[in-house]
N, C-alpha and C. Protein backbone atom coordinates (compact mmCIF):
# COMPACT_ATOMS: atom_id res chain seq x y z
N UNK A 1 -4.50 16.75 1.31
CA UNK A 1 -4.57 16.77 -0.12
C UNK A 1 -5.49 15.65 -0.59
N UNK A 2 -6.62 16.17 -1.55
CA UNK A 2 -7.71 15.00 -1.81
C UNK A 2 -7.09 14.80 -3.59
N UNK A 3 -7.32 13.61 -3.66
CA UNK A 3 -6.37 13.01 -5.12
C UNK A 3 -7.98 12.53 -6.01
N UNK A 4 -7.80 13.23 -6.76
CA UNK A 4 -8.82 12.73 -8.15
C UNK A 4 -8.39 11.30 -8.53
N UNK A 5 -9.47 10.54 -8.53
CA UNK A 5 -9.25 8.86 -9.10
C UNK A 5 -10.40 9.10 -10.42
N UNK A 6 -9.25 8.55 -11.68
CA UNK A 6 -9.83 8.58 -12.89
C UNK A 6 -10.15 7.58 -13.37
N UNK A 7 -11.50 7.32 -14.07
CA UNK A 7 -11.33 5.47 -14.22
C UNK A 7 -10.22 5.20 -15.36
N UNK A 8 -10.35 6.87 -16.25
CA UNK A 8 -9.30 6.06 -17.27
C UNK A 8 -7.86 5.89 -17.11
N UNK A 9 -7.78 6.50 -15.80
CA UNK A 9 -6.09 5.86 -15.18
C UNK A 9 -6.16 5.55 -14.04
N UNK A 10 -7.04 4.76 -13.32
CA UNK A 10 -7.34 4.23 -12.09
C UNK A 10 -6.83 3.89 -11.45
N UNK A 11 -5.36 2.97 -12.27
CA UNK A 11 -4.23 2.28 -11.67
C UNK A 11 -3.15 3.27 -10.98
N UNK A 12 -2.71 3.89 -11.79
CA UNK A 12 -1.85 5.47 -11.83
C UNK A 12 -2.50 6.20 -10.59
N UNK A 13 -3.75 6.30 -10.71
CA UNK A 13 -4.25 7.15 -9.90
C UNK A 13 -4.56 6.85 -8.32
N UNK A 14 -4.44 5.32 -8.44
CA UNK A 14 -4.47 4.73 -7.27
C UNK A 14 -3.36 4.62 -6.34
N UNK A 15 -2.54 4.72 -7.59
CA UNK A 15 -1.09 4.19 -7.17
C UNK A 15 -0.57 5.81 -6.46
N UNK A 16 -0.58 6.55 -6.73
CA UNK A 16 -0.11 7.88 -6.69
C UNK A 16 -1.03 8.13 -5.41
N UNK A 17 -2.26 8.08 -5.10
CA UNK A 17 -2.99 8.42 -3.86
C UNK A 17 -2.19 7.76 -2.67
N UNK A 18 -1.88 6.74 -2.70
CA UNK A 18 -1.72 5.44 -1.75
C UNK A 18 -0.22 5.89 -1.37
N UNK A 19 0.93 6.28 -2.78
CA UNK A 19 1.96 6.59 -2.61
C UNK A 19 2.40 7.84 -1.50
N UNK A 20 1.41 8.47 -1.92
CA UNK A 20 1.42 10.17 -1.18
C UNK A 20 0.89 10.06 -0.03
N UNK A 21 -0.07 8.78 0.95
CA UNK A 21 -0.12 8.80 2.29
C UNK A 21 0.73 8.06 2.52
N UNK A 22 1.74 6.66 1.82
CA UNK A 22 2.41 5.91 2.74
C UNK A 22 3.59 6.73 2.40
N UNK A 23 3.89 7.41 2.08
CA UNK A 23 5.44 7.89 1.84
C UNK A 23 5.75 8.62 2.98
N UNK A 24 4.35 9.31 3.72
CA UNK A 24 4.76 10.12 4.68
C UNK A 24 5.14 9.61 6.10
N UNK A 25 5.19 8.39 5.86
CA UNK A 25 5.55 7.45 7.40
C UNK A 25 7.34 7.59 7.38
N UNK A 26 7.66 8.18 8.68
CA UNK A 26 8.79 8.54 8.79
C UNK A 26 9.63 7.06 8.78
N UNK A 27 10.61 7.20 8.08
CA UNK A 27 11.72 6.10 7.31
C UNK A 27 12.43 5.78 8.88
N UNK A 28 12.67 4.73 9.22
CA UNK A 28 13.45 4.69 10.74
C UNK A 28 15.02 4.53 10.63
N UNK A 29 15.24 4.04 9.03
CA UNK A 29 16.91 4.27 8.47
C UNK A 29 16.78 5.32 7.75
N UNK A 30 16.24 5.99 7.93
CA UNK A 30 16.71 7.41 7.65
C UNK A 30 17.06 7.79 5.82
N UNK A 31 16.66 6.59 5.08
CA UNK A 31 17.25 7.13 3.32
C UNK A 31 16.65 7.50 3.27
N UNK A 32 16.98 8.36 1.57
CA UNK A 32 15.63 9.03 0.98
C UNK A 32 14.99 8.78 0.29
N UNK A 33 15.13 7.18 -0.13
CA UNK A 33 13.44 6.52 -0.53
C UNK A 33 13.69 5.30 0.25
N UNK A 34 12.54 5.28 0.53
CA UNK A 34 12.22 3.65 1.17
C UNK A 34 10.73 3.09 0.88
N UNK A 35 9.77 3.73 -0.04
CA UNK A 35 8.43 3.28 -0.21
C UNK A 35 8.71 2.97 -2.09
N UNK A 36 8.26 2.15 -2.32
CA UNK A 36 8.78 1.39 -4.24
C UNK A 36 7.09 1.29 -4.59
N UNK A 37 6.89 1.18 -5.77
CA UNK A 37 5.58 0.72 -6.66
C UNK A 37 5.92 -0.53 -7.09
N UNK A 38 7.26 -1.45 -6.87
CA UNK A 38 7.56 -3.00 -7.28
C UNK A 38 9.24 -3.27 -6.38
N UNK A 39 9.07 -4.29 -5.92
CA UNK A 39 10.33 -4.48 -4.94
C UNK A 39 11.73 -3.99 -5.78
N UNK A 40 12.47 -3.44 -5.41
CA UNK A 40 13.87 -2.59 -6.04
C UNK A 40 14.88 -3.66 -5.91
N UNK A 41 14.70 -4.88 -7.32
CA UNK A 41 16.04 -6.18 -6.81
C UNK A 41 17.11 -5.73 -6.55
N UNK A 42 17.58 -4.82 -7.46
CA UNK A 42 18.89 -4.43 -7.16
C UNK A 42 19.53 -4.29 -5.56
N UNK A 43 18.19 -4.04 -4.76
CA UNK A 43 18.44 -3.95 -3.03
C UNK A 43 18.31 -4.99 -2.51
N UNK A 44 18.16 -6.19 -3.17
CA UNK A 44 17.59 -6.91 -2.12
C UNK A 44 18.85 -7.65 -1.24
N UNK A 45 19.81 -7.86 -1.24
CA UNK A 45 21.07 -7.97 -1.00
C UNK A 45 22.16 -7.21 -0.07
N UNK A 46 21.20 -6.38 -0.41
CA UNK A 46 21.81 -4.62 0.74
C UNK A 46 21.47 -4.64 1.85
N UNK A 47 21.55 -5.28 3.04
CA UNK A 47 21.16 -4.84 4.03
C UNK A 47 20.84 -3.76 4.91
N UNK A 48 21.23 -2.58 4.59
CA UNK A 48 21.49 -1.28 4.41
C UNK A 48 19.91 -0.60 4.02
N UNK A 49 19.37 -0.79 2.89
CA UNK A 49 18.21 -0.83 2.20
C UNK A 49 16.98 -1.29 2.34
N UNK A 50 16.90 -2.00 3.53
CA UNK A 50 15.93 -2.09 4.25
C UNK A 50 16.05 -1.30 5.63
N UNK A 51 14.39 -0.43 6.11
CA UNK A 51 13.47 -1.73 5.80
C UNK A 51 12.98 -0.98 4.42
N UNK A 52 12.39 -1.46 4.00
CA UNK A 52 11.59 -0.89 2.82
C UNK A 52 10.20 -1.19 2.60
N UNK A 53 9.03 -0.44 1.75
CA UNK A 53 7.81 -0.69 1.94
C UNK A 53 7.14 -0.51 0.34
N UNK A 54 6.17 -1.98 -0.12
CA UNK A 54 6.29 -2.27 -1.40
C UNK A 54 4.45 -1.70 -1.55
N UNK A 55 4.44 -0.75 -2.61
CA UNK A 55 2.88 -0.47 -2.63
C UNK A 55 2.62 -1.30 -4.24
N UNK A 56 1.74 -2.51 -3.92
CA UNK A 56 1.12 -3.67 -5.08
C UNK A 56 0.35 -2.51 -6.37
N UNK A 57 0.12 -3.22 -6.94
CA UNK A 57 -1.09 -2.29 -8.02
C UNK A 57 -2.14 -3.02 -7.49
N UNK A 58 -3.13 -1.81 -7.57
CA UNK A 58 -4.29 -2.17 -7.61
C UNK A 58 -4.71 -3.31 -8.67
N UNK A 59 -5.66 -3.92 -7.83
CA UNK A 59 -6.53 -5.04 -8.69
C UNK A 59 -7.89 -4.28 -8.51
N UNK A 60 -8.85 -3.94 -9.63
CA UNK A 60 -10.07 -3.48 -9.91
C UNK A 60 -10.58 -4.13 -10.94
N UNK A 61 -12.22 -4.32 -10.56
CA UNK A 61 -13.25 -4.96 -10.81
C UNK A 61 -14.35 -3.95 -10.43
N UNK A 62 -15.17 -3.46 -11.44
CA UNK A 62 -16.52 -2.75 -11.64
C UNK A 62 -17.43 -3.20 -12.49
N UNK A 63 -19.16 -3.22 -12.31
CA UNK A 63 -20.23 -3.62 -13.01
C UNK A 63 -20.77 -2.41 -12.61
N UNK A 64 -21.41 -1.80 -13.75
CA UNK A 64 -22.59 -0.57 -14.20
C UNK A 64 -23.23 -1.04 -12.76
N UNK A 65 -23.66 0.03 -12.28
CA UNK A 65 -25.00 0.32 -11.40
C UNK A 65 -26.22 0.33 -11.76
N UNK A 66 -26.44 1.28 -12.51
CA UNK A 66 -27.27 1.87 -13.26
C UNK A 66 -27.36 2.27 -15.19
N UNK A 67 -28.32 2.45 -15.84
CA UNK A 67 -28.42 2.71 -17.34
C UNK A 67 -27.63 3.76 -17.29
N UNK A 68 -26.90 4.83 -16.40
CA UNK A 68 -27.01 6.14 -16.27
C UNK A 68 -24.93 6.07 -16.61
N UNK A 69 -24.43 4.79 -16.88
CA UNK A 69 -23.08 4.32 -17.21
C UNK A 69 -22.04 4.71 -15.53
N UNK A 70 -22.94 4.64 -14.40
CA UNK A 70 -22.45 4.78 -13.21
C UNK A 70 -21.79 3.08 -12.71
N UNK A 71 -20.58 3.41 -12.43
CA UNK A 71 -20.03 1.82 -11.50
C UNK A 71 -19.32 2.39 -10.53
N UNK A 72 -19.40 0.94 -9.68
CA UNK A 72 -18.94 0.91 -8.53
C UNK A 72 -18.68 -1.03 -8.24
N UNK A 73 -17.16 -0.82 -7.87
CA UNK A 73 -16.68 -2.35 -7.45
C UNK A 73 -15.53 -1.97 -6.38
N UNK A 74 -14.98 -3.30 -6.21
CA UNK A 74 -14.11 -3.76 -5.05
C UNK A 74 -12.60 -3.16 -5.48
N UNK A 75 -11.74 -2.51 -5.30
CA UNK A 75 -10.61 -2.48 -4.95
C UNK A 75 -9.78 -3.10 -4.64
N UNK A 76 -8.63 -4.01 -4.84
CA UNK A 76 -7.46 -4.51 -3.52
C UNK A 76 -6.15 -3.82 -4.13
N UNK A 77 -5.80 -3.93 -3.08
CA UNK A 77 -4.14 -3.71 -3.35
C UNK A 77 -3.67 -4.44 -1.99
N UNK A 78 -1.96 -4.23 -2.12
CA UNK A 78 -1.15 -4.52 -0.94
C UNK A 78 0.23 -3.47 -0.73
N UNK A 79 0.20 -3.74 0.49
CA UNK A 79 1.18 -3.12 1.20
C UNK A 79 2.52 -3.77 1.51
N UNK A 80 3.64 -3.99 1.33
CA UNK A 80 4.46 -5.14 2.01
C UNK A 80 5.53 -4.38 2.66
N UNK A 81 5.49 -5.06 4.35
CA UNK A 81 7.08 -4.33 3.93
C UNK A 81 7.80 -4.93 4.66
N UNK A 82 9.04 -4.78 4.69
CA UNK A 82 10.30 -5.65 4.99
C UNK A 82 11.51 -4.70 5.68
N UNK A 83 11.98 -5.75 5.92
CA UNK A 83 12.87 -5.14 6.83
C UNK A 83 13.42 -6.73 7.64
N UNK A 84 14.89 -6.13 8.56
CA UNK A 84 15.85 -7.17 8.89
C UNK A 84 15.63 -7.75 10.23
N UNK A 85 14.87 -6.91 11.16
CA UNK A 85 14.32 -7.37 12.39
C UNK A 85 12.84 -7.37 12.68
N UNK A 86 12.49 -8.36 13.29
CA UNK A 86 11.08 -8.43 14.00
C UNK A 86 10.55 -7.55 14.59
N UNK A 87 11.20 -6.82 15.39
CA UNK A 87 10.86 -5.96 15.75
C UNK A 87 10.44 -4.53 15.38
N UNK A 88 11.40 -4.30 14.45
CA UNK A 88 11.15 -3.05 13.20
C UNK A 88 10.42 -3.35 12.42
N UNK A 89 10.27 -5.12 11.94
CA UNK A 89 8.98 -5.26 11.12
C UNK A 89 7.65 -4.95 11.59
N UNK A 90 7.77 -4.93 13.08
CA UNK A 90 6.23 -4.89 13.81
C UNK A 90 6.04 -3.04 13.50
N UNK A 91 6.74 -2.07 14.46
CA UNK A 91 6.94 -0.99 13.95
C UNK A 91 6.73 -0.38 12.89
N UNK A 92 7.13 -1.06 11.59
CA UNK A 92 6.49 -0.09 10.65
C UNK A 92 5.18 -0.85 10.10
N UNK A 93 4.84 -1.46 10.35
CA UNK A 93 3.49 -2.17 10.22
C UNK A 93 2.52 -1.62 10.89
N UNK A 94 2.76 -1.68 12.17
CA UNK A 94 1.82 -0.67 12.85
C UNK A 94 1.62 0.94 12.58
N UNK A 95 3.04 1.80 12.14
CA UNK A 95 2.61 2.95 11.32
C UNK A 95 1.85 2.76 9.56
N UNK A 96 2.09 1.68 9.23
CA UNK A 96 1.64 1.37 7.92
C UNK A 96 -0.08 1.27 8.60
N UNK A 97 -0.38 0.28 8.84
CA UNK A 97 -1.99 0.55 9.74
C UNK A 97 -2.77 1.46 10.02
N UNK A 98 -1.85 2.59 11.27
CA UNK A 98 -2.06 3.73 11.81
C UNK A 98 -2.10 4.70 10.96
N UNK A 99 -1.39 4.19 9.62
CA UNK A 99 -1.28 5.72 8.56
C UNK A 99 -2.73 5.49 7.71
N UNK A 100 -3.53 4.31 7.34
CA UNK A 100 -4.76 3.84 6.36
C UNK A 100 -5.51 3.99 7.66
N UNK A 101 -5.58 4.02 8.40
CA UNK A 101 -6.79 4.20 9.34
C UNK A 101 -6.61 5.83 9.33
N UNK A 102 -5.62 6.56 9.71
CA UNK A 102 -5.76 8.10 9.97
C UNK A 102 -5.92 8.90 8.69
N UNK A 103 -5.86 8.36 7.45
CA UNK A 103 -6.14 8.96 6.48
C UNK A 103 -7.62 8.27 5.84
N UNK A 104 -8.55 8.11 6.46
CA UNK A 104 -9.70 7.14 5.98
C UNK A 104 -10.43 8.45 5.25
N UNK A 105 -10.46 9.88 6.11
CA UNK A 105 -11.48 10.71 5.34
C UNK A 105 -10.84 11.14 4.39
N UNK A 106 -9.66 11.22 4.19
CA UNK A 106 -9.05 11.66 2.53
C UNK A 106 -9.36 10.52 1.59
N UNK A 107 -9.39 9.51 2.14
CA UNK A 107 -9.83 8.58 0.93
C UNK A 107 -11.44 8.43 0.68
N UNK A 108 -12.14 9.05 1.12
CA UNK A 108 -13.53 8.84 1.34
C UNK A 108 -13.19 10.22 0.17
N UNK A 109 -12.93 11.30 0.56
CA UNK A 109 -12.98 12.47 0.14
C UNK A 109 -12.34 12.33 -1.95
N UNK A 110 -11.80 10.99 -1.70
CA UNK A 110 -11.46 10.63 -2.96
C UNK A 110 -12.39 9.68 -4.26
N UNK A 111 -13.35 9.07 -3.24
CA UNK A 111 -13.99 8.41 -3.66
C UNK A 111 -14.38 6.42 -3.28
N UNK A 112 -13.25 6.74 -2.62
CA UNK A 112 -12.72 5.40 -1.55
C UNK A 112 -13.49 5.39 -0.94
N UNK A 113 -14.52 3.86 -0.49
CA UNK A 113 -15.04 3.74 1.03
C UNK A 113 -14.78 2.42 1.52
N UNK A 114 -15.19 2.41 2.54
CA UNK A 114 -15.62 1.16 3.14
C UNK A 114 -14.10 0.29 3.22
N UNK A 115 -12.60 0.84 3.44
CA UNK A 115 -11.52 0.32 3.74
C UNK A 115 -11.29 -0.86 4.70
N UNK A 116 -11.07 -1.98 3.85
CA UNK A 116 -10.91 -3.33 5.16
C UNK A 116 -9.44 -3.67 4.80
N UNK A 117 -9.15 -3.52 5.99
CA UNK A 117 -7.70 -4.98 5.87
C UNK A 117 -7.85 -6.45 5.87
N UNK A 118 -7.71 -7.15 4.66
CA UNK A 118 -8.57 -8.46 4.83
C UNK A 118 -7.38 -9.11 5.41
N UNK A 119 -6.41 -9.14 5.71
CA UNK A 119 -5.58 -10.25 5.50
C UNK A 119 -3.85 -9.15 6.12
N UNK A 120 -3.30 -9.68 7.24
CA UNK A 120 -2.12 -9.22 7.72
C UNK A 120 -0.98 -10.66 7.52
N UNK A 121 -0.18 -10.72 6.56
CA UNK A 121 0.84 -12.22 6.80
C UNK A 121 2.16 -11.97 6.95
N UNK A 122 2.49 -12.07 8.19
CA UNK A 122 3.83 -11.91 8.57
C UNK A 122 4.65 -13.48 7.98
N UNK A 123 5.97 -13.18 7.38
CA UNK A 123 6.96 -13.98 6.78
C UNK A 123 7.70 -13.90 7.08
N UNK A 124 8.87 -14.69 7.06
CA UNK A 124 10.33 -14.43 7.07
C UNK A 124 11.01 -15.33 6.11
N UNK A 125 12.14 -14.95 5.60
CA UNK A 125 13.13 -15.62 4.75
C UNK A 125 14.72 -15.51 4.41
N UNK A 126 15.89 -15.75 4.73
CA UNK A 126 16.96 -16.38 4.86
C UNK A 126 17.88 -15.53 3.50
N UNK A 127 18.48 -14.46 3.25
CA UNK A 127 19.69 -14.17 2.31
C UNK A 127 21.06 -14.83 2.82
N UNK A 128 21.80 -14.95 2.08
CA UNK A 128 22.85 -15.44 2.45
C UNK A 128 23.48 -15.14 3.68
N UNK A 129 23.42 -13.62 4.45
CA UNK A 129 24.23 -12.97 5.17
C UNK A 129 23.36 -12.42 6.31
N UNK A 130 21.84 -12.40 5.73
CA UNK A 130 21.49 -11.88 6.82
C UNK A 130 19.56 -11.90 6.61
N UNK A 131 18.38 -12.23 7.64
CA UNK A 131 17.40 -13.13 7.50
C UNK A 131 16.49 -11.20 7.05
N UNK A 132 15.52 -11.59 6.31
CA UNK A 132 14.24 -10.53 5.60
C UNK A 132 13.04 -11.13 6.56
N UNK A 133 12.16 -10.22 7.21
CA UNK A 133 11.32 -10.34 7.62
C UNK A 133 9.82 -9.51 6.88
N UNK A 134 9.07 -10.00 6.46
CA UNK A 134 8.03 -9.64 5.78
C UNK A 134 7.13 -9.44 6.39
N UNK A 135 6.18 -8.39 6.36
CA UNK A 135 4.47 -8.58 6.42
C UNK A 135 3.56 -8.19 5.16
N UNK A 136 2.48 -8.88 4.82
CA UNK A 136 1.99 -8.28 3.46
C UNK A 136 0.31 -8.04 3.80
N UNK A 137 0.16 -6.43 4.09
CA UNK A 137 -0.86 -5.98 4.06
C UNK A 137 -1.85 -6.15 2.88
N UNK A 138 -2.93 -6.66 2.93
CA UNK A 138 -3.96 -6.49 2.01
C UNK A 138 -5.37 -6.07 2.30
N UNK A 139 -5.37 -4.95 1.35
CA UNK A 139 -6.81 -4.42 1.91
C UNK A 139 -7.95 -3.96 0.13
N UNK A 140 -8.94 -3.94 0.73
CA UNK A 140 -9.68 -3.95 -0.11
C UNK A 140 -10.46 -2.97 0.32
N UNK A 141 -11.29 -2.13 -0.78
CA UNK A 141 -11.97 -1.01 -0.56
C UNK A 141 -12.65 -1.00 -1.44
N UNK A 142 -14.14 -0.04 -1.35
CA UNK A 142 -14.96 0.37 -3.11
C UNK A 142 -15.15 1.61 -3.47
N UNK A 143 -15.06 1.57 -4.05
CA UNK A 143 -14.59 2.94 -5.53
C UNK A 143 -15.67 2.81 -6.42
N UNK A 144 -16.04 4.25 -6.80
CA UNK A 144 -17.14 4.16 -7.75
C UNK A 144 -17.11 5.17 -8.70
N UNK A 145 -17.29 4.99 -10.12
CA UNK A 145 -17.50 6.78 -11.03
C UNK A 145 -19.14 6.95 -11.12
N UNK A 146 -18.82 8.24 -10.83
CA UNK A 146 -20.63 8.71 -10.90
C UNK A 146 -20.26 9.68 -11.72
């Protein structure tokens, strides 16, 4: 499925492309959501509820090309996701990866090129009952309206 990116809802439209390839990475706890557009506080406490996987908004930046009102700029967003073991954090990180690399020609086919992962930062941090392990994908790409 190739997703129309509109500049006049770029964000929406970004968000919804990105949603519809990472959603399809099979959940390893098995609920029926585990991919968010902003971390779900209400879960964060649940151990149960992880792992879970956070898609950022896009950040976009474009300058005209041409007189002809054509642009083209940089893209970023992020990926995060979490979860209670190291090991499952590595796991879905690597399908999070494996899923933006195997979908590169749908995003080309969207208007997306040139996809980099600038930056992989694995975290961890301490709830009362039980430790969150983080990684926060960031990648950047360029997008253009012609």
């Amino acid at each position: 499925m190739t997703a129309t990116i509109r500049e006049a809802n770029v964000f929406s439209d970004m968000f919804i492309l990105l949603y519809s390839k990472i959603s399809t990475i099979t959940d390893p706890g098995s609920k029926n959501k585990w991919v968010y557009g902003a971390f779900p506080e209400k879960l964060i406490d649940n151990k149960a509820a992880y792992p879970l996987i956070v898609i950022t908004s896009a950040d976009v930046s474009y300058a005209p090309l041409t007189l002809k009102n054509l642009k083209r700029g940089p893209v970023r967003f992020g990926v995060d996701v979490y979860s209670t073991s190291a090991e499952q954090l590595d796991s879905v990180s690597s399908s999070v990866a494996n899923k933006m690399e195997s979908e590169e020609g749908n995003f080309q086919a969207s208007g997306i090129s040139v996809i980099r992962l600038t930056s992989s930062v694995p975290e961890q941090f301490s709830r009362e009952k039980f430790r969150i392990h983080n990684r926060s994908f960031n990648y950047e790409f360029d997008f253009g309206w012609f």
